[in-house]
Protein backbone atom coordinates (compact mmCIF):
# COMPACT_ATOMS: atom_id res chain seq x y z
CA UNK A 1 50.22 -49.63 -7.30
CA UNK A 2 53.28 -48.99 -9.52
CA UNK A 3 52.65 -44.73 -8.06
CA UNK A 4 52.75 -45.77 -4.56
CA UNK A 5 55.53 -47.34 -4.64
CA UNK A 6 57.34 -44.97 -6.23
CA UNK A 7 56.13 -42.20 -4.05
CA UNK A 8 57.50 -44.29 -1.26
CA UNK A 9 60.48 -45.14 -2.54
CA UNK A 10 60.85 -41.10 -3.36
CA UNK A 11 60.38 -40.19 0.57
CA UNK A 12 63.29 -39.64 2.51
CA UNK A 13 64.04 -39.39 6.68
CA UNK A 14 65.84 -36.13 8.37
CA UNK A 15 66.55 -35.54 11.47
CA UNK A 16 65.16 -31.97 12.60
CA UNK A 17 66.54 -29.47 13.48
CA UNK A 18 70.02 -29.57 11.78
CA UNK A 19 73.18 -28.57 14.16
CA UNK A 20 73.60 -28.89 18.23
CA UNK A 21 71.79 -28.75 20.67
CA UNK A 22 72.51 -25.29 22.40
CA UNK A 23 71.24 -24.71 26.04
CA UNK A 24 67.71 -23.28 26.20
CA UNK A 25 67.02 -20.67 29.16
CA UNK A 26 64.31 -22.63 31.09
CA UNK A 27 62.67 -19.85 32.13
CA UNK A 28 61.87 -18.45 29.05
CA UNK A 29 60.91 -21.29 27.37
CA UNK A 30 58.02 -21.86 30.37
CA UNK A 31 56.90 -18.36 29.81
CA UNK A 32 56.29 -19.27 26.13
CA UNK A 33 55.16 -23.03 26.87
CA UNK A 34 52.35 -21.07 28.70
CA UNK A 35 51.71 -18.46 26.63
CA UNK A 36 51.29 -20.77 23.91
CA UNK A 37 48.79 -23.08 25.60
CA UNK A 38 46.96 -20.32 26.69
CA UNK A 39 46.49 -18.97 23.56
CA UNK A 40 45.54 -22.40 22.47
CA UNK A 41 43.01 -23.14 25.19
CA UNK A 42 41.07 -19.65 23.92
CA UNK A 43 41.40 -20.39 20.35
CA UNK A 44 39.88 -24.08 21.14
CA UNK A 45 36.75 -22.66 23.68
CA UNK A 46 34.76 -21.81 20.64
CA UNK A 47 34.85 -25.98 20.14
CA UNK A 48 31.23 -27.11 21.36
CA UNK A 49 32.03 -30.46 22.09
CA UNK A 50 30.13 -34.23 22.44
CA UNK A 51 30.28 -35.50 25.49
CA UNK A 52 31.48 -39.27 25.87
CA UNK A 53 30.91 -41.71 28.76
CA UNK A 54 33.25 -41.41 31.81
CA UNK A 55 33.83 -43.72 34.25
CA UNK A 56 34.58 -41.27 37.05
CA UNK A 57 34.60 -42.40 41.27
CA UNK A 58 32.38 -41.34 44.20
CA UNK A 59 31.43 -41.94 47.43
CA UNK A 60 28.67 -42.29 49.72
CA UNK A 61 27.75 -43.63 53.04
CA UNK A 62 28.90 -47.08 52.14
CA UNK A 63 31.05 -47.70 50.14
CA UNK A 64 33.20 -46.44 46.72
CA UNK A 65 31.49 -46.82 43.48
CA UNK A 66 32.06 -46.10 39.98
CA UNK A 67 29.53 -43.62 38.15
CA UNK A 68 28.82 -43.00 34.13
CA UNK A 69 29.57 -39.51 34.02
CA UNK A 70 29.28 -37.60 30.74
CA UNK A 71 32.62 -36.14 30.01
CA UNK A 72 33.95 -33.65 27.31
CA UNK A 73 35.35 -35.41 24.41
CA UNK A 74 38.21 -33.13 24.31
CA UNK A 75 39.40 -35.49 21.10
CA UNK A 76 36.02 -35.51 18.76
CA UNK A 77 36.56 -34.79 15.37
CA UNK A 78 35.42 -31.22 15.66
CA UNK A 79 38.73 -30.62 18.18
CA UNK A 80 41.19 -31.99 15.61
CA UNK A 81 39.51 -29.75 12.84
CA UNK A 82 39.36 -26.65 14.73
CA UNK A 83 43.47 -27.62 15.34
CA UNK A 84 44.12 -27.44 11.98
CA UNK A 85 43.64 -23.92 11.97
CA UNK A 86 44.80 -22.70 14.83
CA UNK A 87 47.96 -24.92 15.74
CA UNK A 88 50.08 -22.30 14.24
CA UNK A 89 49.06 -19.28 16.10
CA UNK A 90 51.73 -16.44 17.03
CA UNK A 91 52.03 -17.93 20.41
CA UNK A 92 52.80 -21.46 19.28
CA UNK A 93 55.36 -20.10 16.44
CA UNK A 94 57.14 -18.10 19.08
CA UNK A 95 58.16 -21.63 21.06
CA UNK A 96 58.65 -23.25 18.05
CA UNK A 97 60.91 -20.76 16.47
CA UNK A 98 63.03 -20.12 20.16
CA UNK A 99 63.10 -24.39 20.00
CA UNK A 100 64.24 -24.74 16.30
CA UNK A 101 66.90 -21.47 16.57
CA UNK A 102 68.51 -23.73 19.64
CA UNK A 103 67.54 -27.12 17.84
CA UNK A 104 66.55 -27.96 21.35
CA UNK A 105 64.00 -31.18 20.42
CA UNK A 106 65.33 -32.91 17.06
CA UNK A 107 62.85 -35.38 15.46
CA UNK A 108 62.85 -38.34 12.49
CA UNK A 109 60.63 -37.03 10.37
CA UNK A 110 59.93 -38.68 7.02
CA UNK A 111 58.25 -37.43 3.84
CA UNK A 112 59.07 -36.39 0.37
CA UNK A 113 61.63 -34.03 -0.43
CA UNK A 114 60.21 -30.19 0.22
CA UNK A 115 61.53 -26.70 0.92
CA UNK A 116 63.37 -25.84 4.11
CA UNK A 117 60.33 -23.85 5.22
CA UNK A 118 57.96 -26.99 5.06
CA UNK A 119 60.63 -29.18 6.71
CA UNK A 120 60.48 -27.03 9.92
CA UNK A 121 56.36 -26.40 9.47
CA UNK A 122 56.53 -30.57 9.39
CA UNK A 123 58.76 -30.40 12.52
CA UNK A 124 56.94 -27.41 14.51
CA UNK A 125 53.45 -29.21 13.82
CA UNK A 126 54.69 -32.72 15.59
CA UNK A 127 56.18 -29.78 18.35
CA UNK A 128 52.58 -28.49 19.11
CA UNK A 129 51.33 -31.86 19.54
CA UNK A 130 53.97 -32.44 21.93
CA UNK A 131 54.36 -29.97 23.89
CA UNK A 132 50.93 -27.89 24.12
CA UNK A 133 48.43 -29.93 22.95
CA UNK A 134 49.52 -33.59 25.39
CA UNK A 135 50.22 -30.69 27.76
CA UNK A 136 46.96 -29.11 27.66
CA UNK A 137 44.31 -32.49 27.08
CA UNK A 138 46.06 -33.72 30.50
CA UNK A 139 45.44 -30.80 32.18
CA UNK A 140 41.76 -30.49 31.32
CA UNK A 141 41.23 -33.90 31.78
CA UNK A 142 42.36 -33.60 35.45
CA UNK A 143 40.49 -30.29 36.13
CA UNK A 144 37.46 -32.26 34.99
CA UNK A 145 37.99 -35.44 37.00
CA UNK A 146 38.78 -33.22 39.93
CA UNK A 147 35.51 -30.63 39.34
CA UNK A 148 33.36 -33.48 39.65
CA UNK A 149 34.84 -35.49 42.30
CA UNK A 150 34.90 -32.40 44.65
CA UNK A 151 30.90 -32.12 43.28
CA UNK A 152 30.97 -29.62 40.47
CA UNK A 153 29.93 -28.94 37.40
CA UNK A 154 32.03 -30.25 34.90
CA UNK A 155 32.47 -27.49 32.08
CA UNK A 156 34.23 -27.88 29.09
CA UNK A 157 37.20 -26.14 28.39
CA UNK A 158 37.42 -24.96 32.24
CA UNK A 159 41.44 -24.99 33.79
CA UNK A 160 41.78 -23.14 36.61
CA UNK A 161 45.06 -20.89 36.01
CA UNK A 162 46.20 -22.28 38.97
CA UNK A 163 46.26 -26.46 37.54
CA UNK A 164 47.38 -25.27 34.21
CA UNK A 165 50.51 -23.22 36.21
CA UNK A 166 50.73 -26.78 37.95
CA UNK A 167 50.83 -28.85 34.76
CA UNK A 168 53.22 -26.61 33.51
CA UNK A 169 55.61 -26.94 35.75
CA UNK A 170 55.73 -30.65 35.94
CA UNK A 171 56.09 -30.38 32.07
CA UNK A 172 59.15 -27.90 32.12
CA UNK A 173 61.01 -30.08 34.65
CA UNK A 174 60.32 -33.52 32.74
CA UNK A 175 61.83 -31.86 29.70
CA UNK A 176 64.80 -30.78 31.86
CA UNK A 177 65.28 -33.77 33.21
CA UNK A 178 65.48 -35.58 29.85
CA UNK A 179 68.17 -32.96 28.60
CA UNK A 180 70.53 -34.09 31.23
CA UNK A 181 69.49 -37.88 30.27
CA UNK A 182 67.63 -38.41 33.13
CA UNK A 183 63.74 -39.20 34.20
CA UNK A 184 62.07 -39.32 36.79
CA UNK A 185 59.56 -41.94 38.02
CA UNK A 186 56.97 -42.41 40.65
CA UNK A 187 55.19 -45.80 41.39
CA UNK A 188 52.17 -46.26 43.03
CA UNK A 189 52.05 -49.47 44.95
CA UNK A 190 48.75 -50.58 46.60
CA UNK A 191 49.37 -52.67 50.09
CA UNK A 192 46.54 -53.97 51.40
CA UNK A 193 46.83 -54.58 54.88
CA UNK A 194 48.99 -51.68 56.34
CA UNK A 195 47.50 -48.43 59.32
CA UNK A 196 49.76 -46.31 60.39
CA UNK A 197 49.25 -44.66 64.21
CA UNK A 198 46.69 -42.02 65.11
CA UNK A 199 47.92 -38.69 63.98
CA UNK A 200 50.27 -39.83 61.56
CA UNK A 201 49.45 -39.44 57.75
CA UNK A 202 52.83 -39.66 56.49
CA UNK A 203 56.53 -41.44 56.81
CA UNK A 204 59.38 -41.63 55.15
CA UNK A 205 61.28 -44.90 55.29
CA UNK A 206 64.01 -43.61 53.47
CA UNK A 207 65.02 -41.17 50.45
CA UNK A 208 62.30 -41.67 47.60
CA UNK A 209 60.02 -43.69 49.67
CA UNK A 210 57.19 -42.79 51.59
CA UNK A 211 54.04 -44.57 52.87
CA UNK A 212 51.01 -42.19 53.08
CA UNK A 213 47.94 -42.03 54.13
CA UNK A 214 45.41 -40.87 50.96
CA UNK A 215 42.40 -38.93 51.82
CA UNK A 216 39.52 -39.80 50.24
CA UNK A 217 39.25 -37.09 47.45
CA UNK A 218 42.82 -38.41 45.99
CA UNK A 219 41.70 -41.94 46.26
CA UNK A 220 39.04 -41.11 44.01
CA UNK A 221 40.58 -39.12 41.62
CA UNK A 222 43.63 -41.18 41.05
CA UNK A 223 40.90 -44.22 40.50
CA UNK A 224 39.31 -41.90 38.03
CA UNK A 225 42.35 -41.69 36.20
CA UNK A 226 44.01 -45.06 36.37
CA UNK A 227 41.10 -47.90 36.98
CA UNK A 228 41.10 -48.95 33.47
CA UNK A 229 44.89 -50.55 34.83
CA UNK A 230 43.27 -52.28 37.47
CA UNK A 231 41.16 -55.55 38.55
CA UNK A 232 37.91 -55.04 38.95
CA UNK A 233 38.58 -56.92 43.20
CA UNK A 234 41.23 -54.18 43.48
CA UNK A 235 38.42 -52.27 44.72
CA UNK A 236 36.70 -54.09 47.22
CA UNK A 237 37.18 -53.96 50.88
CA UNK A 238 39.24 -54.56 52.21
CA UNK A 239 42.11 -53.88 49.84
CA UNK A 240 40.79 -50.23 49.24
CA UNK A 241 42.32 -48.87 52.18
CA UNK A 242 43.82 -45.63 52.26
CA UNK A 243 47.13 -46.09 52.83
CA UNK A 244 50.07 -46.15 49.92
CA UNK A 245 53.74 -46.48 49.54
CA UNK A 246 54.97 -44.08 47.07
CA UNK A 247 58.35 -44.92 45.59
CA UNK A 248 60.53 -42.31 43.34
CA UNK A 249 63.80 -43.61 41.34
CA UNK A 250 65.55 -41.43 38.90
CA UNK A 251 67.15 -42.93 36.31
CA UNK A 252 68.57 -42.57 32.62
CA UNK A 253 66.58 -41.76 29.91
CA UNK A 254 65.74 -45.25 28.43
CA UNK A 255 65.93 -46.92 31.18
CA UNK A 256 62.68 -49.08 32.62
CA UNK A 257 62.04 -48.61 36.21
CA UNK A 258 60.55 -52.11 36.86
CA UNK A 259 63.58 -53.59 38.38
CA UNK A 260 64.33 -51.03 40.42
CA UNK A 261 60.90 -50.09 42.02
CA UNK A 262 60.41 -54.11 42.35
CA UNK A 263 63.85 -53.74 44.65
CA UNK A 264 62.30 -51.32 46.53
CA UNK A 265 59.19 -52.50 47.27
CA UNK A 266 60.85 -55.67 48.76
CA UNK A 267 63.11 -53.96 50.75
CA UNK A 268 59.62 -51.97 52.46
CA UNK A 269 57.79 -55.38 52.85
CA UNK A 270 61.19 -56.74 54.60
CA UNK A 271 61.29 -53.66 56.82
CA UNK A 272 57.75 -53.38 57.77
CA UNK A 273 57.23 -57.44 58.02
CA UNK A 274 60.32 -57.82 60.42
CA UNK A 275 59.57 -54.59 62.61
CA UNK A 276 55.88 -55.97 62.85
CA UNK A 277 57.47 -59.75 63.30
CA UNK A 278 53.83 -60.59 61.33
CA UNK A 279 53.31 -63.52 59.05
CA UNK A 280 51.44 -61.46 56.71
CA UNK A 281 53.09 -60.99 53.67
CA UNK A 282 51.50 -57.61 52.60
CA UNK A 283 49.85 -58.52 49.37
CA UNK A 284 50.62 -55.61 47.46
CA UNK A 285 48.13 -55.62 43.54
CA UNK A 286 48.98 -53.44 40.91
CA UNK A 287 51.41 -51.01 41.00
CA UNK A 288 51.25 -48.36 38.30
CA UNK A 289 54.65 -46.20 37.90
CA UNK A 290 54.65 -42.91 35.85
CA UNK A 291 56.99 -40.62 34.89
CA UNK A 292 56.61 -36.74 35.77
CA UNK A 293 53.97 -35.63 33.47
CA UNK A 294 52.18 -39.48 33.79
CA UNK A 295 52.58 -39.93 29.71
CA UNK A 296 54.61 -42.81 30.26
CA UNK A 297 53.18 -45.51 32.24
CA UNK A 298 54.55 -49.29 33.40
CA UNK A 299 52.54 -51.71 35.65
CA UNK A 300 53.74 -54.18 38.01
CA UNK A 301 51.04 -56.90 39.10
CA UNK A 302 53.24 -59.63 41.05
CA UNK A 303 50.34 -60.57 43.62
CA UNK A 304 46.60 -60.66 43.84
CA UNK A 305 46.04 -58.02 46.23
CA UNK A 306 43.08 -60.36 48.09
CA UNK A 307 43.31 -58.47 51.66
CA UNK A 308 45.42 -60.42 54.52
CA UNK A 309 45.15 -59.81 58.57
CA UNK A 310 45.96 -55.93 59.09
CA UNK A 311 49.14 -54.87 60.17
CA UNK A 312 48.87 -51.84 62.65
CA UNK A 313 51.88 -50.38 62.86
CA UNK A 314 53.28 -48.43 66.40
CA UNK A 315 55.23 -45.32 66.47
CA UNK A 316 58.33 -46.81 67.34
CA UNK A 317 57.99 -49.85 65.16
CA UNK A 318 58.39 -46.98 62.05
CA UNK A 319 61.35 -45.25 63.65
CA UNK A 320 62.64 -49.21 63.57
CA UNK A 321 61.78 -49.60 60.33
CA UNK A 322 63.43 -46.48 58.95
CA UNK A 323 66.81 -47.41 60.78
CA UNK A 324 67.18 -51.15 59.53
CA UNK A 325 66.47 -49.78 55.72
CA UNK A 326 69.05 -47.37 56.14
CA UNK A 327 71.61 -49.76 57.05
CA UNK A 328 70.17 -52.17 54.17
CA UNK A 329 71.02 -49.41 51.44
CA UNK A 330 74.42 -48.53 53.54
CA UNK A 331 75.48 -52.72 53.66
CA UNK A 332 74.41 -53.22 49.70
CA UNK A 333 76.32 -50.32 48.92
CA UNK A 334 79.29 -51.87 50.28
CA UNK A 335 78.47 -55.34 49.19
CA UNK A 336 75.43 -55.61 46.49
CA UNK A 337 75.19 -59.58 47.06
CA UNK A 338 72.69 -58.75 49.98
CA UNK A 339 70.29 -57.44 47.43
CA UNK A 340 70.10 -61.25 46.23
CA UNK A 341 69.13 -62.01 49.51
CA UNK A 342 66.37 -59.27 49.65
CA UNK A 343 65.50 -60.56 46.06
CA UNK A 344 64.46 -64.16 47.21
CA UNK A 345 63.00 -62.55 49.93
CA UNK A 346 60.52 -60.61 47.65
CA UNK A 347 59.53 -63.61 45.65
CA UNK A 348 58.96 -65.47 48.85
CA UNK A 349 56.36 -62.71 50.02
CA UNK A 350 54.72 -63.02 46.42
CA UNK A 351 54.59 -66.76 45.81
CA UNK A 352 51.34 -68.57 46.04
CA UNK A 353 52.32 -72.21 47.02
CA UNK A 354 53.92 -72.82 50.33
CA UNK A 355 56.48 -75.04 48.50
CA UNK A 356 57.65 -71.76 46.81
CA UNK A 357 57.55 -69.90 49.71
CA UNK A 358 59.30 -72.09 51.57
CA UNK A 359 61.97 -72.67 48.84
CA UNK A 360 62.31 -69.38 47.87
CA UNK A 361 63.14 -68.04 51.22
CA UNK A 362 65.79 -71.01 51.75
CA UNK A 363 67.50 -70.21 48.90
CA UNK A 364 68.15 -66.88 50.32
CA UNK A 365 69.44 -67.89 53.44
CA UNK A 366 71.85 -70.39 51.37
CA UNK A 367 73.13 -67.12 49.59
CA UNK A 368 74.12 -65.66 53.33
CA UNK A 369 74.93 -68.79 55.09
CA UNK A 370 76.96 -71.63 53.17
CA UNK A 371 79.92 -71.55 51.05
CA UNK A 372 82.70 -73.50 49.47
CA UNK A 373 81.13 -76.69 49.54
CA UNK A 374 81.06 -78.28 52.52
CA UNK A 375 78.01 -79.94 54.71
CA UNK A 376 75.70 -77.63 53.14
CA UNK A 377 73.00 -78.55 56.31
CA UNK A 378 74.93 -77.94 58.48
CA UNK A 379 76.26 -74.14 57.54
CA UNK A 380 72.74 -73.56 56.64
CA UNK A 381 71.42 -74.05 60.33
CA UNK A 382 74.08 -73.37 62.56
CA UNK A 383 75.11 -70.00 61.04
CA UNK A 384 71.51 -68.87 60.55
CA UNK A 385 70.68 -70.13 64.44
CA UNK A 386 74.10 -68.39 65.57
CA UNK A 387 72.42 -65.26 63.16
CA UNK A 388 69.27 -65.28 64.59
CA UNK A 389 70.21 -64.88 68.30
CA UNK A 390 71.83 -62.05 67.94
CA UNK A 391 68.54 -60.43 66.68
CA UNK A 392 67.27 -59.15 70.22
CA UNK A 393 63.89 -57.64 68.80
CA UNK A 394 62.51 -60.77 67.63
CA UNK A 395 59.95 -62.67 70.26
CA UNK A 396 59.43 -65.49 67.62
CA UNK A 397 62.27 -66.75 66.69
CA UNK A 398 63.11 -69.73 64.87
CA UNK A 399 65.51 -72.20 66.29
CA UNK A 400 67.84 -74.96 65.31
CA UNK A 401 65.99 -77.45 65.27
CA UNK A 402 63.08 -75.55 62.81
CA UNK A 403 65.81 -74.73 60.30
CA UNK A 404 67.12 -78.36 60.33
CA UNK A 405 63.14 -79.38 59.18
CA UNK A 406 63.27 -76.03 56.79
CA UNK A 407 66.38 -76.98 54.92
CA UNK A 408 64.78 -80.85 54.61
CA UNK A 409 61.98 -79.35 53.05
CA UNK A 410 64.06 -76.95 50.86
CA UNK A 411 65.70 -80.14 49.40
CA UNK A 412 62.93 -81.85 49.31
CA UNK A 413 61.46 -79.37 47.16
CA UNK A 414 64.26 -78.93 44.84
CA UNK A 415 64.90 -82.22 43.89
CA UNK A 416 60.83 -83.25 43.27
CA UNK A 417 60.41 -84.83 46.65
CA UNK A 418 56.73 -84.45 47.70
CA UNK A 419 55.83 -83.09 51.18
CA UNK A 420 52.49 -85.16 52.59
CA UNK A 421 52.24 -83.11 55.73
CA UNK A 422 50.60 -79.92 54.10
CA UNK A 423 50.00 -78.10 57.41
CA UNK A 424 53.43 -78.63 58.74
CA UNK A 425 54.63 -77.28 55.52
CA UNK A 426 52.21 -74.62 55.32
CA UNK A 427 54.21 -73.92 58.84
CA UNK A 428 57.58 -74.25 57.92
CA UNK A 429 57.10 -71.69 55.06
CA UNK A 430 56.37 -69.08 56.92
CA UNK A 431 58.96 -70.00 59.36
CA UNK A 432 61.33 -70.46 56.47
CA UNK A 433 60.68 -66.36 55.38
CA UNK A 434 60.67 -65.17 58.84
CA UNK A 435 64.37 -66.86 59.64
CA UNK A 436 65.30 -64.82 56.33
CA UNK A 437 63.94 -61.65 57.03
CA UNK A 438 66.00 -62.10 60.38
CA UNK A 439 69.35 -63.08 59.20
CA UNK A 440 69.38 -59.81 56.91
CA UNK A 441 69.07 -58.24 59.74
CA UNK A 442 70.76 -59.34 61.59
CA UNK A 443 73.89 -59.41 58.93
CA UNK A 444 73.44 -55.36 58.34
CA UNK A 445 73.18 -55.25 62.24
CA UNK A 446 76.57 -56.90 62.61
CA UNK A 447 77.87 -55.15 59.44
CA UNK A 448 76.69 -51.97 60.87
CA UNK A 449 78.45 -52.11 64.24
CA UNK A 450 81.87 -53.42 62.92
CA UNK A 451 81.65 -57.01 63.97
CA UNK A 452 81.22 -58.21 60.11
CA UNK A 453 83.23 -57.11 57.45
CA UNK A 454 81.16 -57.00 53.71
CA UNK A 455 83.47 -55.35 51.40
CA UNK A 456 83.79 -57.30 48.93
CA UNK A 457 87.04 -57.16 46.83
CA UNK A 458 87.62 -58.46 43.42
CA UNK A 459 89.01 -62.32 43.09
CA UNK A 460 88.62 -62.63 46.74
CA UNK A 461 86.29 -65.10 49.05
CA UNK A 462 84.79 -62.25 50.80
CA UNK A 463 81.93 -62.79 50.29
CA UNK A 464 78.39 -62.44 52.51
CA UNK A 465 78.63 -66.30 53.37
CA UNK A 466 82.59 -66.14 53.99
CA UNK A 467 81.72 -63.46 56.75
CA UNK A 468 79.23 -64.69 58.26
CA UNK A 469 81.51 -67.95 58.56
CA UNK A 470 84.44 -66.19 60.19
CA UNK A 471 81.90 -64.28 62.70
CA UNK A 472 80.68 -68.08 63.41
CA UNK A 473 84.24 -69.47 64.00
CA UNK A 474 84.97 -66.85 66.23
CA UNK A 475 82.32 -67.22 68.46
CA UNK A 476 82.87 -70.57 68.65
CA UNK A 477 86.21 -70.33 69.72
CA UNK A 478 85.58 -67.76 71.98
CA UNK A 479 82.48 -69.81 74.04
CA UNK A 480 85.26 -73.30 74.13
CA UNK A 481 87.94 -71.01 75.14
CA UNK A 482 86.14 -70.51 78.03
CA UNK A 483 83.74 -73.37 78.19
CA UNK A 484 85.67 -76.36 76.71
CA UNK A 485 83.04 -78.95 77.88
CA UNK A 486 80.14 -77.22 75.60
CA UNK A 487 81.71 -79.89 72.99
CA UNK A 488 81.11 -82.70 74.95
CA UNK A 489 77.61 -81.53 75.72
């Protein structure tokens, strides 16, 4: 024991390589990146290998199903021997040597106190697992998924040159991304209830995100990949439809891209739900979100995606849709408070009681509508009813007199009251996040055509609610200018 511990204590840490980081010509380092992976793939094709048990996804006549395929196991033990011996081949100590000379990746490494030559073979070996090896096990791993989806033969050791050029370059552009401190991240989010029109596989709503139409063959191959990171209902109809939203963000290295990609998919359930004016709520499942080279993975599961009524969407109903989230991102730019809004919004659409719903959704219209105090119920419904009308697209609207019941109901709910009318709340919920949907809109709508002014400036009462209130009052005083019996009516 007393020889352990010493031989701990008697290890020290260094960061690898010494000196800064000098710039690395990108194009050179891809040309030894492949040349090195290359080399390895040969070196490794000698390997016969076990197979292990795949759970790889088909097809037929009716319906998607999950098959026991026998796979390579490109990780048996007789793969990480075989590595031993080759890891170090000239190819690999050409990147290594071009990395270390520019000390281009520096690593903690810890162990005991050895020659400067052992130090970098320490660092170079953690290198080739890096780089080429996670490099190369994705790509075969893909090629194999892919071979037997498209129904071939899967054969070990088998990259087409053109997936391995493919890998690479998602790998060389990850790994510039992260010099600069940034990464980049794509999510995944699985809507269950959403067809775009005839002829159209593809929109984009806005920069970053898309909704697309899958065919069949990626369907199966991204369940391949990822189905160990779903529910097992994720797959039944009808939640496996074919359409996705796709969402990029790019952000800092470090940072998680939960928050933001939750933002996101909001805002595209508040566009789609108020161009459709549906009450579905477009459960949405998991969402898996990966960075470029999918190494790094985060899952979002706010909802059971259980299916809901479809939502078919028309031609112009996306053109719609794209406008109102522009001027969303345009108005929160100018005045981030709406995002709160959008926020309660979200968890609205992803509650499960219709008390939450309901209260959820009023608490965003409080946000936008009331402020400084005041009769609270009164704000509330008479600037979201004056909000509302000016919303020309909506056939459904929801008046007065509903948002007098809503903001009962709201109270009711916050303060333990108990609602014994289940189907009138079930109702007003949905009411409740349809009024709030609207007033967003109809806020950027106003904001957007100069009639409402969001900037917001520090230690001022500008806000979102103070706006709204001064739109109000003028409209007010404009209709008793003119009409001065309206009060008496």
């Amino acid at each position: 024991m007393n020889i352990l511990v010493a031989e701990f204590m008697s290890q020290i840490t260094r960061i690898l390589p010494d000196g800064e980081k000098l710039e690395i010509d990108l194009s050179h380092f891809k040309q030894l990146l492949y040349k090195a992976t290359s080399k390895t793939l040969d070196l490794l094709k000698s390997v016969s290998v076990n197979d292990k048990i795949r759970v790889i996804w088909r097809i037929d006549e009716k319906s998607y199903y999950a098959d026991n395929v026998a796979f390579p196991n490109y990780r048996d033990q007789k793969v990480w021997q075989r590595i031993e011996n080759i890891w170090d081949s000239n190819e690999v100590i050409a990147l290594t040597d071009y990395l270390w000379e520019h000390n281009a990746v520096k690593k903690s490494i810890t162990g005991p106190d050895q020659s400067e030559i052992e130090w970098k073979k320490s660092w170079a070996r953690f290198i080739f697992g890096d780089f080429v090896h996670r490099l190369l096990l994705s790509a075969l791993e893909n090629a194999g998924i892919c071979d037997f989806v498209d129904g071939k033969e899967i054969i070990p050791w088998s990259l087409k040159e053109l997936d391995l050029q493919s890998a690479l370059e998602k790998f060389v552009e990850e790994y510039k991304e992260l010099n600069q401190g940034k990464e980049k991240f794509t999510a995944y989010c699985l809507f269950s209830a959403i067809n775009l029109p005839d002829g159209i596989t593809e929109v984009e709503l806005a920069e970053g995100i898309k909704v697309r139409s899958w065919s069949q063959r990626e369907r199966l191959i991204f369940n391949s990949l990822h189905h160990h990171e779903f529910l097992w209902d994720d797959f039944k109809q009808p939640t496996l439809l074919d359409v996705i939203v796709e969402i990029k963000v790019t952000l800092n290295s470090g940072e998680s891209p939960l928050s933001p990609v939750e933002d996101l998919i909001d805002l595209v359930k508040w566009g789609l739900i108020t161009v459709s004016q549906s009450d579905t709520h477009l459960p949405e499942g998991v969402c898996l979100i990966f960075n470029r080279t999918s190494s790094r993975l985060y899952k979002l599961r706010r909802d059971d995606n259980l299916g809901s009524s479809q939502m078919s969407l028309s031609a112009e109903q996306i053109t719609l849709c794209k406008k109102i989230i522009g001027q969303f991102l345009s108005c929160a730019k100018v005045n981030p408070d709406i995002k709160n809004a959008l926020w309660h919004f979200g968890r609205s659409c992803t509650s499960v009681l219709d008390r939450d719903i309901l209260l959820e959704a009023a608490i965003g219209i409080d946000s936008l509508t009331t402020q400084r105090g005041g009769d609270s119920r009164y704000k509330f419904c008479l600037h979201s009813a004056a909000l509302i009308a000016t919303v020309k697209q909506a056939h459904k609207k929801v008046d007065y007199q509903k948002l007098k019941k809503i903001y009962d109901q709201r109270s009711c709910a916050a303060h333990g009251g108990k609602q014994n009318n289940l189907n009138q709340l079930k109702i007003l919920a949905l009411d409740a996040r349809k009024a709030l949907a609207l007033i967003i809109l109809a806020i950027i709508d106003l904001t957007s055509n100069g009639i409402i002014n969001l900037k917001s400036e520090r230690n001022s009462e500008n806000t979102i609610a103070s706006a709204v209130e001064k739109y109000v009052i003028s409209k007010v005083t404009i209709v008793t200018r003119y009409q001065p019996d309206i009060l008496n009516n």
